[in-house]
Protein backbone atom coordinates (compact mmCIF):
# COMPACT_ATOMS: atom_id res chain seq x y z
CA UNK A 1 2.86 18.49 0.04
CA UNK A 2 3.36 21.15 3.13
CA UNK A 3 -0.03 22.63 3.77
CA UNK A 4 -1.19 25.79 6.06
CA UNK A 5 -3.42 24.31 8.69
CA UNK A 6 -7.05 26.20 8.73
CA UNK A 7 -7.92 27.57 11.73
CA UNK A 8 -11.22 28.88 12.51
CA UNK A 9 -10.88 31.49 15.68
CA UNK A 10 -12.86 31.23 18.77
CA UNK A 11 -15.09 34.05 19.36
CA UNK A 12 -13.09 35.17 22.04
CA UNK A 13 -9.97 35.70 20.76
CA UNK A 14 -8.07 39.01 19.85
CA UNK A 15 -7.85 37.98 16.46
CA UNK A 16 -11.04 37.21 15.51
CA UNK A 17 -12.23 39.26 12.06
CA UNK A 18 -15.28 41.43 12.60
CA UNK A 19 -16.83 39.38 9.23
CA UNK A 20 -19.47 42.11 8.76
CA UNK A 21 -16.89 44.59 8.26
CA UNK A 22 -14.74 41.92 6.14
CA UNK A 23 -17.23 41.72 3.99
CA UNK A 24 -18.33 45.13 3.51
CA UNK A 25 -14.44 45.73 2.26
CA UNK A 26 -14.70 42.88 0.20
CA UNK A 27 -18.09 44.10 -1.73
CA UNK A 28 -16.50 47.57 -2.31
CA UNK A 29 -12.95 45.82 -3.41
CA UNK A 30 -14.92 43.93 -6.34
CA UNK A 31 -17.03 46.78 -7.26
CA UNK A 32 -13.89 49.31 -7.07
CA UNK A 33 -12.67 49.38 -10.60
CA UNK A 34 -13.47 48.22 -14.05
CA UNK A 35 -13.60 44.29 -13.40
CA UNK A 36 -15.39 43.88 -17.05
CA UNK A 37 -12.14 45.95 -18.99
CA UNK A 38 -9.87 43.45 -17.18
CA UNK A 39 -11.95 40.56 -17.51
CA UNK A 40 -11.68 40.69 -21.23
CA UNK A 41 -8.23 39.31 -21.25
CA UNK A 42 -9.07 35.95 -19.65
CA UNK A 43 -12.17 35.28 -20.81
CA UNK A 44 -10.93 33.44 -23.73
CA UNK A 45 -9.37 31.14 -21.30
CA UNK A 46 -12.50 30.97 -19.50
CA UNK A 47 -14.18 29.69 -22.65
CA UNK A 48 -11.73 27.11 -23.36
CA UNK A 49 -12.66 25.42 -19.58
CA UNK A 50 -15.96 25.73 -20.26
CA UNK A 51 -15.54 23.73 -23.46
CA UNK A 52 -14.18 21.07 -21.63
CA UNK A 53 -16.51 20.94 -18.94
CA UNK A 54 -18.80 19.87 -21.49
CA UNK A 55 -21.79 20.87 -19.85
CA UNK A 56 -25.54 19.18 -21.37
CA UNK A 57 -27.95 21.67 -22.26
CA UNK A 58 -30.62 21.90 -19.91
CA UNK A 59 -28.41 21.51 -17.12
CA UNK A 60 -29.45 23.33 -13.97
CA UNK A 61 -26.15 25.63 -13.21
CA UNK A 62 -25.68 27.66 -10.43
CA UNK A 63 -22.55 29.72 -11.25
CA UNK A 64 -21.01 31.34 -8.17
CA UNK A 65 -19.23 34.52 -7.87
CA UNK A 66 -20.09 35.45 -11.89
CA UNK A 67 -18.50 38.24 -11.97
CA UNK A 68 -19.17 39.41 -15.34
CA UNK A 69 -20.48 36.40 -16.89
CA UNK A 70 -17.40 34.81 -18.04
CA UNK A 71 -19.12 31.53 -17.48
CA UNK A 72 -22.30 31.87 -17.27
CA UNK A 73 -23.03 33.66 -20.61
CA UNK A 74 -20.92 31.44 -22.86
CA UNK A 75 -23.37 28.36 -21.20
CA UNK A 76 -26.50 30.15 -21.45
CA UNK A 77 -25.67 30.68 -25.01
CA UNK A 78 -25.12 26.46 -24.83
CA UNK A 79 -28.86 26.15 -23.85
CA UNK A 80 -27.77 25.54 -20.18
CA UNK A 81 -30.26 26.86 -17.75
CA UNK A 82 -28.06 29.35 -15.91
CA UNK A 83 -28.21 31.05 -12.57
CA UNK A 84 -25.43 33.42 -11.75
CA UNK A 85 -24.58 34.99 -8.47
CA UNK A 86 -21.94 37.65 -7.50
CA UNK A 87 -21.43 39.60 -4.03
CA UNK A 88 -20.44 42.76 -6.81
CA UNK A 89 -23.71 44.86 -7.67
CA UNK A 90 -21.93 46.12 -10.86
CA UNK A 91 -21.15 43.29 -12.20
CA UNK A 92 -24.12 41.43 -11.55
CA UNK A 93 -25.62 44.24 -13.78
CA UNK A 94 -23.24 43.63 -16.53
CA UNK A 95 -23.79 40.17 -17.01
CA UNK A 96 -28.08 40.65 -16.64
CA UNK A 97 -27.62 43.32 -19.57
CA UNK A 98 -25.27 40.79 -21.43
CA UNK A 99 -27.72 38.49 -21.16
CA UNK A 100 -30.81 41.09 -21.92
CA UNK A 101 -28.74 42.08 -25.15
CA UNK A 102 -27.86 38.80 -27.00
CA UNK A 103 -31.48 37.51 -25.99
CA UNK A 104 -30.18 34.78 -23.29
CA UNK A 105 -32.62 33.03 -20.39
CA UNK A 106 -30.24 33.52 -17.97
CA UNK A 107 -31.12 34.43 -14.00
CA UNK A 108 -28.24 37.05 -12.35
CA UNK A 109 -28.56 38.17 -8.14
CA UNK A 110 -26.56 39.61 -6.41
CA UNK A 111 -25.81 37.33 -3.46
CA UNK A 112 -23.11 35.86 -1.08
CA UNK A 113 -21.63 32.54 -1.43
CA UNK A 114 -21.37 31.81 2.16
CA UNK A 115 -25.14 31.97 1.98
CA UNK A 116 -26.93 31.52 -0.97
CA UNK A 117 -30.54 32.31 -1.36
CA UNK A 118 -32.16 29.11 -3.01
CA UNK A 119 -33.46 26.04 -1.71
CA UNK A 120 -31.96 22.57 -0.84
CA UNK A 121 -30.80 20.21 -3.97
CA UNK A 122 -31.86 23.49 -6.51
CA UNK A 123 -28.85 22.91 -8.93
CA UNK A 124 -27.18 19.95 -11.40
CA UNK A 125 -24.07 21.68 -11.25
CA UNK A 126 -22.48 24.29 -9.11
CA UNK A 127 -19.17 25.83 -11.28
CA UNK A 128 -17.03 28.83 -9.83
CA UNK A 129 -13.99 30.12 -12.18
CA UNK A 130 -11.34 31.72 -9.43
CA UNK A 131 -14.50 33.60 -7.76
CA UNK A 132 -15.68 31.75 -4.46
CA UNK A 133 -11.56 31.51 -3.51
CA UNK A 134 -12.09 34.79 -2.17
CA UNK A 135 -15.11 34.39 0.53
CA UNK A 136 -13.39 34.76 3.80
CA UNK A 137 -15.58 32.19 5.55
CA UNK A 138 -14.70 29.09 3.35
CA UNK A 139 -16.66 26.20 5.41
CA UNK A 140 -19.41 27.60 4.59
CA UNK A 141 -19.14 27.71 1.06
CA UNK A 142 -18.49 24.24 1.06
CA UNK A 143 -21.47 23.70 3.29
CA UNK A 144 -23.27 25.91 0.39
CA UNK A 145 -21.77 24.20 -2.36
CA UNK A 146 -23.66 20.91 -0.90
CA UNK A 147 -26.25 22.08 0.23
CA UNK A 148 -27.97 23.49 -2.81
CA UNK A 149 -26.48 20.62 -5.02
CA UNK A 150 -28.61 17.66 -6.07
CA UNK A 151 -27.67 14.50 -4.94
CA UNK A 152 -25.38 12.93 -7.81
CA UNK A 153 -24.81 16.47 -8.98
CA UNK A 154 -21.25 18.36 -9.55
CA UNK A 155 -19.15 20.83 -8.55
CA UNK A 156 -16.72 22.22 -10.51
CA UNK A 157 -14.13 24.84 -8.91
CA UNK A 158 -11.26 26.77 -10.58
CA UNK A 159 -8.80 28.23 -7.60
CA UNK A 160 -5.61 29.50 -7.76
CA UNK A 161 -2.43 27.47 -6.36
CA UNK A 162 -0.66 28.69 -3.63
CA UNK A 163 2.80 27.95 -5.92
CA UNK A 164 1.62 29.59 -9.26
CA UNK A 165 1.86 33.01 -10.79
CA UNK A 166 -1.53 34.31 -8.94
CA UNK A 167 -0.07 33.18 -5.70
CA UNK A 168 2.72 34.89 -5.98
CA UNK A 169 1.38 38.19 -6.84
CA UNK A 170 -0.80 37.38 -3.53
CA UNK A 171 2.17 37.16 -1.38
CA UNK A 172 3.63 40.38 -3.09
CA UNK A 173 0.91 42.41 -2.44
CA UNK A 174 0.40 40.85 1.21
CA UNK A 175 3.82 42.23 2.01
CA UNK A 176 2.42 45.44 1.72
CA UNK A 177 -0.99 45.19 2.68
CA UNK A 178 -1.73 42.86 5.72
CA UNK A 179 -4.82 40.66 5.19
CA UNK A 180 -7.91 41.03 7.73
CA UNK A 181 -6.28 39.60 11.03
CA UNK A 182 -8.09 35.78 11.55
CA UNK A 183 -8.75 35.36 7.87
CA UNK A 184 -7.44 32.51 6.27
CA UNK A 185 -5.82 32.31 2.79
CA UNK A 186 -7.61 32.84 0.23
CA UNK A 187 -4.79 30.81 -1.96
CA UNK A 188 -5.50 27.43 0.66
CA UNK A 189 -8.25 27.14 -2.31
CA UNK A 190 -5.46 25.77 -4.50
CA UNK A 191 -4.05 23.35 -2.10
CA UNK A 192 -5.61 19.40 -2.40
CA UNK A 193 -5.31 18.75 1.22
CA UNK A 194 -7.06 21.95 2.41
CA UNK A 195 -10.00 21.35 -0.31
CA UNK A 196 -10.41 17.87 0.63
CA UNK A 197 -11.00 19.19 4.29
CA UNK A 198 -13.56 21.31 2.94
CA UNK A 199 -15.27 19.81 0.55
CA UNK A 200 -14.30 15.68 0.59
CA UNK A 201 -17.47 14.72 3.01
CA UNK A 202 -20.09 16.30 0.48
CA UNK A 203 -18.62 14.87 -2.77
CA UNK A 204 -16.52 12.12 -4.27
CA UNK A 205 -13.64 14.64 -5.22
CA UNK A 206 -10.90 14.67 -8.16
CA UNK A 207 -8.37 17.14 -8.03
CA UNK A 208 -6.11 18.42 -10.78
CA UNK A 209 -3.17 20.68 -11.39
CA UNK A 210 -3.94 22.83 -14.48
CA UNK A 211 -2.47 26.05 -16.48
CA UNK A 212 -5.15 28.31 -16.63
CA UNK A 213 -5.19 29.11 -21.02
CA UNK A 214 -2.11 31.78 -21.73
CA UNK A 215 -3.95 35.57 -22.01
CA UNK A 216 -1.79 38.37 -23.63
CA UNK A 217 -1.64 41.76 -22.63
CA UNK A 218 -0.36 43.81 -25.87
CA UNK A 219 2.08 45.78 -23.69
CA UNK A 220 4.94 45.36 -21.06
CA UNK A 221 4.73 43.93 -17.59
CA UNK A 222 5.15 48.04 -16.18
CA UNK A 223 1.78 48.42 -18.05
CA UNK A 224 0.32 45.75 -16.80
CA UNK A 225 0.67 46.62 -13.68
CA UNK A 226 -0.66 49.89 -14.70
CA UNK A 227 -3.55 48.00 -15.89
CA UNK A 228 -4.28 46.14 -12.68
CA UNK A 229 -4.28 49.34 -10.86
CA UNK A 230 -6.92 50.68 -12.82
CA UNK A 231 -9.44 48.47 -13.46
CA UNK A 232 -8.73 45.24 -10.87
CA UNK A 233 -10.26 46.29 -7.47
CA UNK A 234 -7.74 44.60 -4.99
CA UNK A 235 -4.52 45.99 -7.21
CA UNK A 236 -6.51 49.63 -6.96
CA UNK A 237 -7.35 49.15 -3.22
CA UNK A 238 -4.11 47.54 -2.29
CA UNK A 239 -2.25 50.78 -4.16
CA UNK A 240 -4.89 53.15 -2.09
CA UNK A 241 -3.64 51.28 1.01
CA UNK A 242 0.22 51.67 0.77
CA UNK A 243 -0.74 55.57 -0.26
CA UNK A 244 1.79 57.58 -2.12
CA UNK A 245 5.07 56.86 0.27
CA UNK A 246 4.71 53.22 -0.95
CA UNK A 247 3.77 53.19 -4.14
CA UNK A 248 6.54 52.83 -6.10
CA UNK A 249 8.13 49.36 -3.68
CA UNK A 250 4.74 47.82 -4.38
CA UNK A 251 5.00 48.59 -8.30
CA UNK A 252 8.34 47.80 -8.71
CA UNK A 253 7.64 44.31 -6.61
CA UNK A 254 4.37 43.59 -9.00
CA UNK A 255 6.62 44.19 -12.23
CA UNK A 256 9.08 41.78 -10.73
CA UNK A 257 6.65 39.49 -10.55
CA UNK A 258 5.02 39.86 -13.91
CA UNK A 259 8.34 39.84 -15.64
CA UNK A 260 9.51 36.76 -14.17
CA UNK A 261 6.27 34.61 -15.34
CA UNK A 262 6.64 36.73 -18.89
CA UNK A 263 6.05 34.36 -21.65
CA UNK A 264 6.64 36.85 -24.31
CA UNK A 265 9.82 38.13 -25.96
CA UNK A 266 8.65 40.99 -28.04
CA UNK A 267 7.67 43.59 -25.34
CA UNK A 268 3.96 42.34 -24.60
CA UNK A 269 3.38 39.81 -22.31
CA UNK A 270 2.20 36.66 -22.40
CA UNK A 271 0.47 35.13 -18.92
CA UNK A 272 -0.64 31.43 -17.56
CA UNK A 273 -1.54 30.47 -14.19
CA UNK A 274 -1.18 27.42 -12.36
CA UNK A 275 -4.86 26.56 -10.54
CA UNK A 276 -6.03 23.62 -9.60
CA UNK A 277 -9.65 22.32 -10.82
CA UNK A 278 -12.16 21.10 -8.45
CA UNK A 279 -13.94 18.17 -9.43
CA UNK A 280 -16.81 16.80 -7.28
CA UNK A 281 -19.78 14.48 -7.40
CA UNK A 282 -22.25 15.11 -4.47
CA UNK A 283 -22.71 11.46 -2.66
């Protein structure tokens, strides 16, 4: 398998992100939006991982970038003792009233994966569903990860490939909108070599290739596009970045893309995602 070689840039360099700033953007992307009305159409699939995970009950989770509880809720309602964390204010609000509503002992804070605030060995089991990908400093996640992870305790990661559907729309919208100069890929989540780099001296790793559960959108791919733009904070920054004049090449280049990995054959459309699932036993 080819791989993109991380590079972490010297201080001194041109190119080197101001991560401050990076990060700033990447708070306001995930709290642009309505992340909860989009998250609705995958969290069925979300479900069916958890299911398989087959977490105990009184497991100590840590669920990273929670976003609106996709995870977390579904195992608090399991009797697993959940902790969620999420960089998004908003959301982190949604899933603490979730929680508040169906009567759940589950912890929410808004925090930063690249530095989480709890002590050594705090968790059984660290899980992030397509959420931690996105932390532009991804060392120290993994440093994170095993850090706050009991000895003989998991980690369970679901990350986007590179090759599958979510990669692709990555690369379409990255033709319009350049990525922060000195960040690396967000997608080198979904690549074995790259996460054995990262992660392989902390845990005894097993990686596999997976199809994320099928979610269906009750309309065409032009309105799911539509869709994105509204309520899914990088499609509604990414169309705020390209401003009016190029609008319509990055809609008709998301469409493309939609219809191409289109499932259905009655004018809805039908949706799956290659990602590959993290596996990891802290030695």
């Amino acid at each position: 398998m080819t791989t993109q070689t991380q590079t972490t840039p010297s201080p001194n360099t041109p190119n080197t992100p101001n991560m401050e700033a990076v990060k700033t953007k990447l708070k306001a992307t995930w709290e642009d939006g309505d992340y909860v009305s989009f998250a609705q159409y995958m969290e069925d699939g979300a479900c069916q991982i958890l299911e398989e995970w087959n977490i105990a009950p009184g497991t100590e989770l840590l669920d990273v970038a929670c976003g609106a509880g996709q995870i977390a809720i579904p195992a608090a309602r399991a009797g697993v003792n959940v902790t969620g964390v999420d960089i998004a204010a908003n959301l982190v609000a949604h899933a603490r009233g979730r929680a508040r509503i169906e009567g759940l002992d589950a912890t929410f804070l808004e925090g930063d994966a690249e530095d989480l605030p709890f002590p050594d060995a705090s968790f059984d089991m660290i899980t992030t569903l397509i959420g931690a990908m996105f932390a532009p400093q991804p060392d120290k996640v993994a440093a994170e990860f095993a850090r706050v992870c009991r000895p003989g305790g998991t980690v369970r990661m679901v990350n986007w490939t590179p090759q599958g559907f979510v990669g692709q729309l990555f690369k379409v919208i990255g033709k319009h909108v350049a990525p922060p100069a000195g960040v690396v890929p967000y997608s080198l989540w979904g690549d074995e070599e790259t996460v054995t780099e990262r992660l392989g001296k902390h845990f005894d790793l097993k990686l596999t290739r997976k199809r994320y559960p099928l979610w269906h959108y009750p309309f065409g791919p032009e309105g799911v596009v539509e869709l994105f733009r509204t309520y899914y904070g990088p499609t509604t920054r990414a169309f705020a970045a390209v401003g009016p004049e190029g609008e319509a090449a990055l809609r008709r280049d998301l469409v493309e893309v939609y219809t191409a990995h289109n499932k259905a054959t009655d004018g809805t459309t039908l949706l799956d995602g290659e990602y590959l699932e993290v596996e990891g036993t802290r030695i």
